[in-house]
C-alpha atoms as a PDB file:
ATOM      1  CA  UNK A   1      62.180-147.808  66.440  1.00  0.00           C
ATOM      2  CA  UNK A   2      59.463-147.865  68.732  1.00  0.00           C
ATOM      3  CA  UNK A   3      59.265-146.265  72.249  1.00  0.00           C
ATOM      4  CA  UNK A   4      61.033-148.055  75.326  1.00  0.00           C
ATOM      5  CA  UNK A   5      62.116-150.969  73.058  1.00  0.00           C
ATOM      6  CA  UNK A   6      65.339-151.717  72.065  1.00  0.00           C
ATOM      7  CA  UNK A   7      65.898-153.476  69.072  1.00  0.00           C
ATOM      8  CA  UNK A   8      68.949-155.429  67.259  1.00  0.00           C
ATOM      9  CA  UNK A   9      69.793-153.891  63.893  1.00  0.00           C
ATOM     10  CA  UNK A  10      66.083-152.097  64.826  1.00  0.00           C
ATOM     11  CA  UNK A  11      64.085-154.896  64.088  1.00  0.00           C
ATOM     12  CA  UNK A  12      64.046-157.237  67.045  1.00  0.00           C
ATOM     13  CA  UNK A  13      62.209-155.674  69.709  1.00  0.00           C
ATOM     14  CA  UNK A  14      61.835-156.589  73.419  1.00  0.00           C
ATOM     15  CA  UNK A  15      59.761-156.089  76.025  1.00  0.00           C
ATOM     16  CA  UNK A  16      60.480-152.818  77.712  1.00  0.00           C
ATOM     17  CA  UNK A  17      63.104-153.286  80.619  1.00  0.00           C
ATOM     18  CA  UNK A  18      64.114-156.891  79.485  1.00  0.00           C
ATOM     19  CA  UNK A  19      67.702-155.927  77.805  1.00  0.00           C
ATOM     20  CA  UNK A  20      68.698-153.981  80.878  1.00  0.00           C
ATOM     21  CA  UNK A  21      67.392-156.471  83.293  1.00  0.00           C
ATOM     22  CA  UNK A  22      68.972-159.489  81.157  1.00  0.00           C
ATOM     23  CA  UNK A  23      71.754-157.696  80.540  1.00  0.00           C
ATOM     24  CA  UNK A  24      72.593-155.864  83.604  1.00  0.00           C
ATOM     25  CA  UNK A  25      76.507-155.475  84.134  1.00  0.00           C
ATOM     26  CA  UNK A  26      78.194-154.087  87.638  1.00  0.00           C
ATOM     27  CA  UNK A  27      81.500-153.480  88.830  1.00  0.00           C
ATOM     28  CA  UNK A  28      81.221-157.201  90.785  1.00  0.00           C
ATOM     29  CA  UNK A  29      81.840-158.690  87.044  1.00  0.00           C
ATOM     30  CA  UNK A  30      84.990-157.196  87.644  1.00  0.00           C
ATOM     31  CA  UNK A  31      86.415-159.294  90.060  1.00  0.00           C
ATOM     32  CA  UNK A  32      84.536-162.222  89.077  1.00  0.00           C
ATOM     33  CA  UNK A  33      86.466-165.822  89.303  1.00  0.00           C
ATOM     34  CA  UNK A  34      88.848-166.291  86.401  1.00  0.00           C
ATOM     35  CA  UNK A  35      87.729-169.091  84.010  1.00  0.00           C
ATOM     36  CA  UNK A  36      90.341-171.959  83.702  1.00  0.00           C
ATOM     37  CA  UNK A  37      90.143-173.841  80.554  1.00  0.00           C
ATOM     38  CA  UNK A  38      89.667-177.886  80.047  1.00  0.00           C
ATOM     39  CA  UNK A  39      92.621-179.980  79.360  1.00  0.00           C
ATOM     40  CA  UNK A  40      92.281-180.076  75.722  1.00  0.00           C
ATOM     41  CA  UNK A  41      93.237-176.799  75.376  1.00  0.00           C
ATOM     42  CA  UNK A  42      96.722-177.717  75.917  1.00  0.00           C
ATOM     43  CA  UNK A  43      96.565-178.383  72.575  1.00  0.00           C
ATOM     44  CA  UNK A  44      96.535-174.828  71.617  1.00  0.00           C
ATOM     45  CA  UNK A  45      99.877-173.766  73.873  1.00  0.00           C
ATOM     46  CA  UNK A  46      99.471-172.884  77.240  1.00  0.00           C
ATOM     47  CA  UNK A  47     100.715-168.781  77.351  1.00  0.00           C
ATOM     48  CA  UNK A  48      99.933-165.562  78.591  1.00  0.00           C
ATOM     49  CA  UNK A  49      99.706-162.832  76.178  1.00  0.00           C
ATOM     50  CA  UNK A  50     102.424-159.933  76.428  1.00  0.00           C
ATOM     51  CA  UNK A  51     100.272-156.607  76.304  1.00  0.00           C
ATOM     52  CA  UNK A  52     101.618-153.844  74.098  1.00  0.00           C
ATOM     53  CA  UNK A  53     103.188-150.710  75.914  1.00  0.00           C
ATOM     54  CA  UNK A  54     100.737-148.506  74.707  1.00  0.00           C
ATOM     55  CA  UNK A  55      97.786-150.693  74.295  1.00  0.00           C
ATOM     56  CA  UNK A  56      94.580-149.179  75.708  1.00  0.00           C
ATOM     57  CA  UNK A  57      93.000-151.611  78.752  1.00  0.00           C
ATOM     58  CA  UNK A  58      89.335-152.013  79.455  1.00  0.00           C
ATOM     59  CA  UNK A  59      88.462-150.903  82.300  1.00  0.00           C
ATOM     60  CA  UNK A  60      87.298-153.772  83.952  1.00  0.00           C
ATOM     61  CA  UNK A  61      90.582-154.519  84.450  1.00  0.00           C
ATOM     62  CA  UNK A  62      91.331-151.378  86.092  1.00  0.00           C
ATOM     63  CA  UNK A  63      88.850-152.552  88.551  1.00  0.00           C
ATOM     64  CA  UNK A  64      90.351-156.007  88.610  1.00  0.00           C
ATOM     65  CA  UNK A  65      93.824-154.830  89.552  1.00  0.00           C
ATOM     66  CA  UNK A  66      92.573-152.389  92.222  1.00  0.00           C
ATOM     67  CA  UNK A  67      90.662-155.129  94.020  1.00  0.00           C
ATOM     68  CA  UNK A  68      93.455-158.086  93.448  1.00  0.00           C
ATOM     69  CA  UNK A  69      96.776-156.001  92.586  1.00  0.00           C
ATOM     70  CA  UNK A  70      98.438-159.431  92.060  1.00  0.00           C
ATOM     71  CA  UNK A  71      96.431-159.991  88.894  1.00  0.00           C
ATOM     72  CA  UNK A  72      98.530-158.721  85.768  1.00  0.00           C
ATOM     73  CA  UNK A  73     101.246-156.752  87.660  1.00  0.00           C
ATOM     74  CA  UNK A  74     103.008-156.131  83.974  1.00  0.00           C
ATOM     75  CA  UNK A  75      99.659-154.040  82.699  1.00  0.00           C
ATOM     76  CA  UNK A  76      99.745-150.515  83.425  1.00  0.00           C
ATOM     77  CA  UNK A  77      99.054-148.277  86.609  1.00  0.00           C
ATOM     78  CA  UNK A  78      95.467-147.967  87.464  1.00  0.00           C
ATOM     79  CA  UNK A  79      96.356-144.018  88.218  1.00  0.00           C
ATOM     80  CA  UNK A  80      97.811-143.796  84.605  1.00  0.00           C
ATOM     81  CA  UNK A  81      95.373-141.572  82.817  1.00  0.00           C
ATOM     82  CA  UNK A  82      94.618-142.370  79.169  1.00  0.00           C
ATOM     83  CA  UNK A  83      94.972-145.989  79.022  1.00  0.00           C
ATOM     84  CA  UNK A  84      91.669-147.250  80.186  1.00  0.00           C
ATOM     85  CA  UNK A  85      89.276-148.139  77.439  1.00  0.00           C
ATOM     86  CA  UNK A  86      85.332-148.077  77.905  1.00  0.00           C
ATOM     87  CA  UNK A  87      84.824-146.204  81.059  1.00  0.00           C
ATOM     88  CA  UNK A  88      80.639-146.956  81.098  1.00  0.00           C
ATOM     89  CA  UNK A  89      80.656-150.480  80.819  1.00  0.00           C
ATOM     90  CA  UNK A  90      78.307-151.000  83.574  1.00  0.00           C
ATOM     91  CA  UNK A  91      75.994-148.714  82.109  1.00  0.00           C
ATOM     92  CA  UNK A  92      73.207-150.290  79.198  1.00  0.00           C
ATOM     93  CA  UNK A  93      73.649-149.864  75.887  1.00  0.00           C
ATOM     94  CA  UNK A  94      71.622-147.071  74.229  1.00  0.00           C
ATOM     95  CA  UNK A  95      69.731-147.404  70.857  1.00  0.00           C
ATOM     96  CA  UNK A  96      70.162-145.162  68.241  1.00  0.00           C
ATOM     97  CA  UNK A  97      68.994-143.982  65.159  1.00  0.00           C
ATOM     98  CA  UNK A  98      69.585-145.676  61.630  1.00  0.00           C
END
């Protein structure tokens, strides 16, 4: 792969700098508005998903729930160690090696 490029599946490469400036990701994202879907999809069912005891929750949500703790008051304690998945989601992606 060449040097200050990342690539997809290493061979698509980008101008150094673009993928983390395109791509950039920050706690804000967090606590973004909540998309509400278009009538149609009352088609599908209108529900909210019950989230398994032990299910691990990204931690965006974490973040979510501190800022807003009316959002999703049956998901787990933000204190509760453990059960918050992908801690360095606001930091790029890094390429590696095939």
């Amino acid at each position: 792969m060449r040097t200050g490029a990342l690539g997809t599946a290493g061979r698509t490469f980008l101008r150094p700098g673009a993928y983390a400036e395109t791509c950039a990701v920050t706690d804000e994202f967090a606590a973004a508005a909540i998309h509400h879907n278009g009538p149609l999809w009352i088609l599908a069912g209108r529900r909210s998903r019950r989230v398994p005891e032990h299910a691990l929750v990204h931690a965006s949500v974490r973040l979510r729930r501190e800022r807003d703790p009316a959002y999703r008051p049956d998901l787990p304690d933000a204190t509760e160690p453990g059960r918050w998945a992908d801690p360095d989601w606001t930091k790029p992606a890094q390429p590696h090696d095939r």
